[in-house]
C-alpha atoms as a PDB file:
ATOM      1  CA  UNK A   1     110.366  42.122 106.149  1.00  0.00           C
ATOM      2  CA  UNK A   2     110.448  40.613 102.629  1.00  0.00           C
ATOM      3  CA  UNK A   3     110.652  41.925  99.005  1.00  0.00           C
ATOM      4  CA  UNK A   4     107.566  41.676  96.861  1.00  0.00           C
ATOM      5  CA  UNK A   5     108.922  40.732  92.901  1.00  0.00           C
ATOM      6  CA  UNK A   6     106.582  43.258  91.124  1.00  0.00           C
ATOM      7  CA  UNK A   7     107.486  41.383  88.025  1.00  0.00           C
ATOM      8  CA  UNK A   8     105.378  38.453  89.128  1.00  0.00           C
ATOM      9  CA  UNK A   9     103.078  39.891  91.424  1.00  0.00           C
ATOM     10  CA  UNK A  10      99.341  39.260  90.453  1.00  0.00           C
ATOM     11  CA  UNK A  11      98.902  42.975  90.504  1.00  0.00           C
ATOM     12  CA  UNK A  12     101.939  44.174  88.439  1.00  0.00           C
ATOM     13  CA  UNK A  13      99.510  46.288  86.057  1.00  0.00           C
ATOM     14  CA  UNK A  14      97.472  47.635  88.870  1.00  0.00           C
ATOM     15  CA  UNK A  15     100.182  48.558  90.738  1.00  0.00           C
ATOM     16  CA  UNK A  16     101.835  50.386  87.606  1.00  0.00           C
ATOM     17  CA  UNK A  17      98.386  51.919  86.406  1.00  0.00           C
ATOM     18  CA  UNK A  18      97.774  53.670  89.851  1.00  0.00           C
ATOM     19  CA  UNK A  19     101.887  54.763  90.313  1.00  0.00           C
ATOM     20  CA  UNK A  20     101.566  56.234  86.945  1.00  0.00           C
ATOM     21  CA  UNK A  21      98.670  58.931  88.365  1.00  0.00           C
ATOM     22  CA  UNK A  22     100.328  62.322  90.080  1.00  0.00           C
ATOM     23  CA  UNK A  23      98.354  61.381  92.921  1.00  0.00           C
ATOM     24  CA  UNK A  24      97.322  57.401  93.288  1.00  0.00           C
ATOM     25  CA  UNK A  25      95.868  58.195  96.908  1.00  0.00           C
ATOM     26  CA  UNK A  26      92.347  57.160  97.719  1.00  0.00           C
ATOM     27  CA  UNK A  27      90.178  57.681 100.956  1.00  0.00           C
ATOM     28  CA  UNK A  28      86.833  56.742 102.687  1.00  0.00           C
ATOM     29  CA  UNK A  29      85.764  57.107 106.192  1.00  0.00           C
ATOM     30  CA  UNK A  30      83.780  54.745 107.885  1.00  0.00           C
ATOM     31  CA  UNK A  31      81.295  54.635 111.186  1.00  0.00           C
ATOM     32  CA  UNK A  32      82.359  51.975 113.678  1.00  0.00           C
ATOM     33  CA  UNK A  33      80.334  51.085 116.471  1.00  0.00           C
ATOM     34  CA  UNK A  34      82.871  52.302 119.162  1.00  0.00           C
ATOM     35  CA  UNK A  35      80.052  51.052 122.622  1.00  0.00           C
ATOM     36  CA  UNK A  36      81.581  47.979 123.481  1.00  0.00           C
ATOM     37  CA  UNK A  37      85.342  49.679 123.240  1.00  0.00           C
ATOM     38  CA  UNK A  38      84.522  52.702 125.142  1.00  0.00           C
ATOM     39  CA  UNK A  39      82.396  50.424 127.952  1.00  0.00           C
ATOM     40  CA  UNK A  40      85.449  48.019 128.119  1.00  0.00           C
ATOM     41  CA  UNK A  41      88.090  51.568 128.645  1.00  0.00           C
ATOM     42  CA  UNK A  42      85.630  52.851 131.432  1.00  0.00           C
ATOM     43  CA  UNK A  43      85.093  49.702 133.340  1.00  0.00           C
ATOM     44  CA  UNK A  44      88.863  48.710 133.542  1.00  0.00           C
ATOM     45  CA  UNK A  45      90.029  52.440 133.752  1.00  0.00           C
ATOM     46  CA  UNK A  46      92.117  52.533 130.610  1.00  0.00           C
ATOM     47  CA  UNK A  47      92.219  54.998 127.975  1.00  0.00           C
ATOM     48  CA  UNK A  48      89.795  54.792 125.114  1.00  0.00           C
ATOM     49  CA  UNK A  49      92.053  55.778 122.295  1.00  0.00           C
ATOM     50  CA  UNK A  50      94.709  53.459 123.791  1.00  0.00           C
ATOM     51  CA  UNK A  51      91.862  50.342 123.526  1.00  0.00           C
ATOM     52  CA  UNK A  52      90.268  51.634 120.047  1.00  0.00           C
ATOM     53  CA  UNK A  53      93.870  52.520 118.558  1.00  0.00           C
ATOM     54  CA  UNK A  54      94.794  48.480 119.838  1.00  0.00           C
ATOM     55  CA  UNK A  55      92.123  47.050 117.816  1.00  0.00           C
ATOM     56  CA  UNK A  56      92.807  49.364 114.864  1.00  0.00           C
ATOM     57  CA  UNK A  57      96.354  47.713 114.910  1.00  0.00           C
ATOM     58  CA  UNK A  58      94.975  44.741 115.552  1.00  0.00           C
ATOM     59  CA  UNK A  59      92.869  44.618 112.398  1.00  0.00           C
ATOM     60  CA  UNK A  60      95.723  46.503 109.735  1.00  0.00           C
ATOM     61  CA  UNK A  61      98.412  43.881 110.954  1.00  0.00           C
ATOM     62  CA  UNK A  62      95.587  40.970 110.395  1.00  0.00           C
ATOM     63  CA  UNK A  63      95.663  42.476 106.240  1.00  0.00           C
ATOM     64  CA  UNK A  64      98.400  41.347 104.135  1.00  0.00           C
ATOM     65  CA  UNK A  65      98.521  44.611 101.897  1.00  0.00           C
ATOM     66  CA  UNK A  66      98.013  47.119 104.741  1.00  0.00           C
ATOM     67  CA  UNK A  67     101.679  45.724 105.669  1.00  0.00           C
ATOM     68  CA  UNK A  68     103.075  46.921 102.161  1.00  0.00           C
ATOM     69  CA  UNK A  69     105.291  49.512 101.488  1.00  0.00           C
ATOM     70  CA  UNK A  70     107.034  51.295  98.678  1.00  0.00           C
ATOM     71  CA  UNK A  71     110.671  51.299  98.902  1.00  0.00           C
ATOM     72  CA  UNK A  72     113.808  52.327  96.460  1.00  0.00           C
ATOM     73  CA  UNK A  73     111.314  51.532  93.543  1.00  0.00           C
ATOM     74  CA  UNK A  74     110.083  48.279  95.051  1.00  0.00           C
ATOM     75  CA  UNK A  75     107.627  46.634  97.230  1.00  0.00           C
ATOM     76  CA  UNK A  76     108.515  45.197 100.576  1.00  0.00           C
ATOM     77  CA  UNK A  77     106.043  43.724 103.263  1.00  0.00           C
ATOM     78  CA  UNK A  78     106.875  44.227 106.588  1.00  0.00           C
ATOM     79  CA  UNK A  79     105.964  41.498 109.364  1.00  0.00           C
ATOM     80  CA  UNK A  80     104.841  43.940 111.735  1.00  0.00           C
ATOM     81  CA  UNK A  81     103.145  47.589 111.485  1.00  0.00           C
ATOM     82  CA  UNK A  82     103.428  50.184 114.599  1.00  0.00           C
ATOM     83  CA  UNK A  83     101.690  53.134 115.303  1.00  0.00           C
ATOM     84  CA  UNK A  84     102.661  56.926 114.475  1.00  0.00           C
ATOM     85  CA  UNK A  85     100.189  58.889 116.272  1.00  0.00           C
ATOM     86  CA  UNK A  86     100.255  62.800 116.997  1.00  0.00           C
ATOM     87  CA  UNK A  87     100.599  63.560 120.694  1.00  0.00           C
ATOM     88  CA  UNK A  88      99.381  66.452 121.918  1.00  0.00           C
ATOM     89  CA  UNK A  89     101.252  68.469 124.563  1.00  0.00           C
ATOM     90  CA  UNK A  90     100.412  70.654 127.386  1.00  0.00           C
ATOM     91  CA  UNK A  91     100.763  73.929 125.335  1.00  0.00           C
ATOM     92  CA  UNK A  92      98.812  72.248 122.463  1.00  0.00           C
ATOM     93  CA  UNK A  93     101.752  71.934 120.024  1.00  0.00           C
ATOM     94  CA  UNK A  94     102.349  68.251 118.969  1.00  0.00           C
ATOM     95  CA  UNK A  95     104.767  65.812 118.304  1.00  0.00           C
ATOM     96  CA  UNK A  96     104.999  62.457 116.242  1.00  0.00           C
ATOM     97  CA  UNK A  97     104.967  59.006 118.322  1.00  0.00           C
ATOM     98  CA  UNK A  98     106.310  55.870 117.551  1.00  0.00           C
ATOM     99  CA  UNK A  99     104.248  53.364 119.430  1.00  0.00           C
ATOM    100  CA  UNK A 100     105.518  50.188 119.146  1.00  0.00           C
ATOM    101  CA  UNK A 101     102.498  47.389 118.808  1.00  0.00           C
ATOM    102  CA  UNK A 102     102.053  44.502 120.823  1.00  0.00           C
ATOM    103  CA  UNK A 103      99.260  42.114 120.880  1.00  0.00           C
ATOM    104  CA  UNK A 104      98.919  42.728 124.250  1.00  0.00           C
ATOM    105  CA  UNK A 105      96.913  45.641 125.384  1.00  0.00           C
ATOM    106  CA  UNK A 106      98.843  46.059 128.692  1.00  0.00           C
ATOM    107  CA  UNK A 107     101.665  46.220 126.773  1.00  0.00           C
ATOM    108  CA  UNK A 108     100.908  48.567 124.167  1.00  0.00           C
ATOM    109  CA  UNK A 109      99.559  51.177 126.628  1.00  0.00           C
ATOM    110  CA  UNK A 110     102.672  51.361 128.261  1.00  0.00           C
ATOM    111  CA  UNK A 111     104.042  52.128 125.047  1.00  0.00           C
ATOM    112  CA  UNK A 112     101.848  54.809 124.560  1.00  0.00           C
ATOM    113  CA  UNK A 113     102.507  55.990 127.735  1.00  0.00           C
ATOM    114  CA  UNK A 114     106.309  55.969 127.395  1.00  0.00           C
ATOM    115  CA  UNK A 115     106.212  57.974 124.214  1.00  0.00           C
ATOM    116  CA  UNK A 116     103.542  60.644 125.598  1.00  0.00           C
ATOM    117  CA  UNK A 117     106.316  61.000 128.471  1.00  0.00           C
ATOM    118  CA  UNK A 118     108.568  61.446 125.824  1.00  0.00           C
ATOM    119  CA  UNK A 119     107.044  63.904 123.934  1.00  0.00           C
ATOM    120  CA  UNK A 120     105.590  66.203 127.112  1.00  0.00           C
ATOM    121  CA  UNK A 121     109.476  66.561 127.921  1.00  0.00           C
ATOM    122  CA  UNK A 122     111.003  67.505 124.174  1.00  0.00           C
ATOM    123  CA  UNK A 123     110.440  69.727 121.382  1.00  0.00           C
ATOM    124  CA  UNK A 124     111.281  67.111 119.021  1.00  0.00           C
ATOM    125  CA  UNK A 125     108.847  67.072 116.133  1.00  0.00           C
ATOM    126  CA  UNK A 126     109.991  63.530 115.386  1.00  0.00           C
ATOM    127  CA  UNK A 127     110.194  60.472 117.289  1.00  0.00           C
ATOM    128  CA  UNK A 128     113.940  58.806 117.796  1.00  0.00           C
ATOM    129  CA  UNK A 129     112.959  55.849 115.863  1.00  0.00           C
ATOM    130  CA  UNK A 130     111.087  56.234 112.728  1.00  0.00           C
ATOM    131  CA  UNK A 131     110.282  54.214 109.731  1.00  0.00           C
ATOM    132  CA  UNK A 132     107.708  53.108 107.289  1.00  0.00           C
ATOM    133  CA  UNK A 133     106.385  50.441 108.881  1.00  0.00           C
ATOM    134  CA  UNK A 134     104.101  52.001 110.685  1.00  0.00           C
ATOM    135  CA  UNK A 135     100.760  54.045 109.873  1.00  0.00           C
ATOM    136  CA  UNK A 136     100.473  57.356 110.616  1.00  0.00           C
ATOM    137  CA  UNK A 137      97.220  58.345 112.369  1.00  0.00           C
ATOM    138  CA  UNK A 138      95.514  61.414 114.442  1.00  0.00           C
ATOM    139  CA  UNK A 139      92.527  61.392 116.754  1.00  0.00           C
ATOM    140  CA  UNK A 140      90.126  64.586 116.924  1.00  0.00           C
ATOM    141  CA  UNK A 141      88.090  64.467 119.407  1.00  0.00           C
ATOM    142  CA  UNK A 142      86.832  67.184 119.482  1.00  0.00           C
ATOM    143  CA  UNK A 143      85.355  67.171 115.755  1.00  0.00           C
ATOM    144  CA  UNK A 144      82.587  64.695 114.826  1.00  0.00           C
ATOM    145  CA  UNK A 145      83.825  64.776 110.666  1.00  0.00           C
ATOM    146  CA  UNK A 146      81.994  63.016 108.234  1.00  0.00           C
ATOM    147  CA  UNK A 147      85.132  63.447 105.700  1.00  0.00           C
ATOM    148  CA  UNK A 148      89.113  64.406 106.293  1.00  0.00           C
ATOM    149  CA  UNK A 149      92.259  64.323 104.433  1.00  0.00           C
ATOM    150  CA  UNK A 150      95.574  64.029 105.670  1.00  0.00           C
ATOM    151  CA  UNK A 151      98.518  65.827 104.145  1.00  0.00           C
ATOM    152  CA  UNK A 152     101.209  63.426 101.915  1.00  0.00           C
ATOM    153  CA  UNK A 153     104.835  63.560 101.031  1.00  0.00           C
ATOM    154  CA  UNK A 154     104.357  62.376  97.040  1.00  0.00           C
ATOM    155  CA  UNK A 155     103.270  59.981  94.543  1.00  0.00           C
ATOM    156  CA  UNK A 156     105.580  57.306  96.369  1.00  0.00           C
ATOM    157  CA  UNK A 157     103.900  58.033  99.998  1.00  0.00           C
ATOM    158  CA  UNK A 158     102.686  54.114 101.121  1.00  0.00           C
ATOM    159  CA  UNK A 159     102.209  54.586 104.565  1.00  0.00           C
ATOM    160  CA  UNK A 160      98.390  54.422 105.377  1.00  0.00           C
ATOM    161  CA  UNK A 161      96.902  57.326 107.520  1.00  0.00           C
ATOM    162  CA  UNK A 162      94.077  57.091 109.649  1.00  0.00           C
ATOM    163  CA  UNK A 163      92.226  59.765 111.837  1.00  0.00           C
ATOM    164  CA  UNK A 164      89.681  59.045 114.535  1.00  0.00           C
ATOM    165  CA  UNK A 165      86.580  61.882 115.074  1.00  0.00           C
ATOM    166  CA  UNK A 166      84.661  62.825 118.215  1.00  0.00           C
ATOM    167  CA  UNK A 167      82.719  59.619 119.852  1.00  0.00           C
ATOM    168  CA  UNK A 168      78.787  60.298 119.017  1.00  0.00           C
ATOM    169  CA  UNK A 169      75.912  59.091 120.752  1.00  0.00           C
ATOM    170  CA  UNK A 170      73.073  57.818 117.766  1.00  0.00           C
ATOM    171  CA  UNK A 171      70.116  54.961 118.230  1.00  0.00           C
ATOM    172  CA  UNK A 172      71.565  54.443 121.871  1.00  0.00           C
ATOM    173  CA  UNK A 173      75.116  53.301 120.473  1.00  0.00           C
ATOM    174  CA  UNK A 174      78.219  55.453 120.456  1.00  0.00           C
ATOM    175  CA  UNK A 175      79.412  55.969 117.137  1.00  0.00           C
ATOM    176  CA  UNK A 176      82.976  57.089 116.073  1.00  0.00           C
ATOM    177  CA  UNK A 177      84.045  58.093 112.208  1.00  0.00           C
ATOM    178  CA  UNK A 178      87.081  56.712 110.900  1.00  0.00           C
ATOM    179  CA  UNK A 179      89.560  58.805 107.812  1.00  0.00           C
ATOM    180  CA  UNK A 180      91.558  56.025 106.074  1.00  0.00           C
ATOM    181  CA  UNK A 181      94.160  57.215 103.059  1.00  0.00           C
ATOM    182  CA  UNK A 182      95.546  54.638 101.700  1.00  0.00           C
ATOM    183  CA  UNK A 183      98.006  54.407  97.981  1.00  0.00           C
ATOM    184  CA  UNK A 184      95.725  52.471  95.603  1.00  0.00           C
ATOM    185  CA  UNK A 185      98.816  50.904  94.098  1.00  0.00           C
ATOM    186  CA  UNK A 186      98.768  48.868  97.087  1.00  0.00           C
ATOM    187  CA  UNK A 187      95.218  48.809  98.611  1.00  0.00           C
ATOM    188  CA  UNK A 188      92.022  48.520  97.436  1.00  0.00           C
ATOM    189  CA  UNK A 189      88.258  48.721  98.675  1.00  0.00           C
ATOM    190  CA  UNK A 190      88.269  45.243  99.143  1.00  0.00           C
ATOM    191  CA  UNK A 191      91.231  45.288 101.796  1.00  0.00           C
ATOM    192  CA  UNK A 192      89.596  48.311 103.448  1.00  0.00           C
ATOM    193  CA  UNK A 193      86.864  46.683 103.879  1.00  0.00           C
ATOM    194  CA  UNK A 194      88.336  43.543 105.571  1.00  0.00           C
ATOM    195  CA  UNK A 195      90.181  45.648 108.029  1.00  0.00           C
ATOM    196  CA  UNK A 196      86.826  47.412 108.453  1.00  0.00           C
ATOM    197  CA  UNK A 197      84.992  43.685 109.267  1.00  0.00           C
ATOM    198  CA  UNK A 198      88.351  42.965 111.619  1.00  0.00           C
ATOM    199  CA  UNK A 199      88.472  46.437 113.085  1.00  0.00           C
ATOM    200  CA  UNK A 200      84.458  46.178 114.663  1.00  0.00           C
ATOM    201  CA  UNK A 201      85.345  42.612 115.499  1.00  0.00           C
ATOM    202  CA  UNK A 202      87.545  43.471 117.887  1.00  0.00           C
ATOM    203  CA  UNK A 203      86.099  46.481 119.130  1.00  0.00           C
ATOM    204  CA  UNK A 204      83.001  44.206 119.920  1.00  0.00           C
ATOM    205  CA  UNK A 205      85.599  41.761 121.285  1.00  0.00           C
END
């Protein structure tokens, strides 16, 4: 992790513009090809949302600002960002994850795996280890949205948050919608929209 000197950072008035707003939030959600992803789960008998959630990683750890966070009144980028993912459990309450990232996918299943194990035997609400650098991130299956918010803590909230729809069948492809909520202060369109080239790169991959 290192500190960002807002003082001389190229977006100083940007970043003071947008903090000065009660709510500097803004969100999009984007259709990603998901065929290739959810082929590649079924053929090697692996979970789809552990694959797709991989490459999501993949791509916000490949964008410099996605790895910036707010903290004490400054900026700090963090070398690597994790995953905090509701888990459901068997009585269809939930708990927060921590899922640690690797760049390898055998890896970071069995971290999924280890914190699903985790949460099907607690109550806990929260994970043991907890932080911000991580996004925090939902999948719905069960809903094919075409728009979603996710609920924030205050003006200072940095931590991205991401939510994954229902799969969809269209044109012969299987299409999947993607929530992202990110603090403008931070992020702009432009850096969604290189995770968003990253993100169906390695989906395809």
């Amino acid at each position: 992790m290192k500190e960002i000197n807002i003082n001389s950072w190229n977006r100083k008035q940007h970043y003071e513009h947008f903090m000065a707003l009660e709510d500097p939030s803004f969100a999009v959600t984007i259709p990603f090809d998901v065929t290739k992803a959810y082929t590649f789960a079924k053929a090697n008998n692996i979970s789809f949302f552990a694959k797709y959630l991989h490459d999501c990683m993949k791509a916000i750890n490949s964008v410099e600002n996605l790895r910036f966070r707010i903290e004490n009144d400054g900026i700090v980028e963090y070398d690597v960002i994790h995953a905090s993912s509701t888990i459901m459990r068997s009585d269809n309450t939930f708990g927060f994850s921590f899922i640690h990232f690797d760049e390898d996918l055998s890896t970071f299943i069995q971290n999924i795996n280890n914190e699903k194990e985790r949460i099907q035997n607690s109550k806990d609400l929260y994970p043991p280890v907890n932080g911000l650098d991580c996004i925090h991130c939902s999948a719905m299956p069960w809903l094919n949205f075409s728009s979603q918010k996710e609920p924030k803590s205050g003006s200072v909230d940095s931590v991205p948050k991401f939510a994954f729809s229902k799969a969809v069948k269209s044109n012969n492809s299987l299409q999947m919608n993607v929530a992202i909520q990110v603090n403008h202060a931070l992020v702009d369109g432009y850096h969604i929209s290189l995770f968003s080239e990253k993100f169906q790169e390695f989906l395809n991959a």
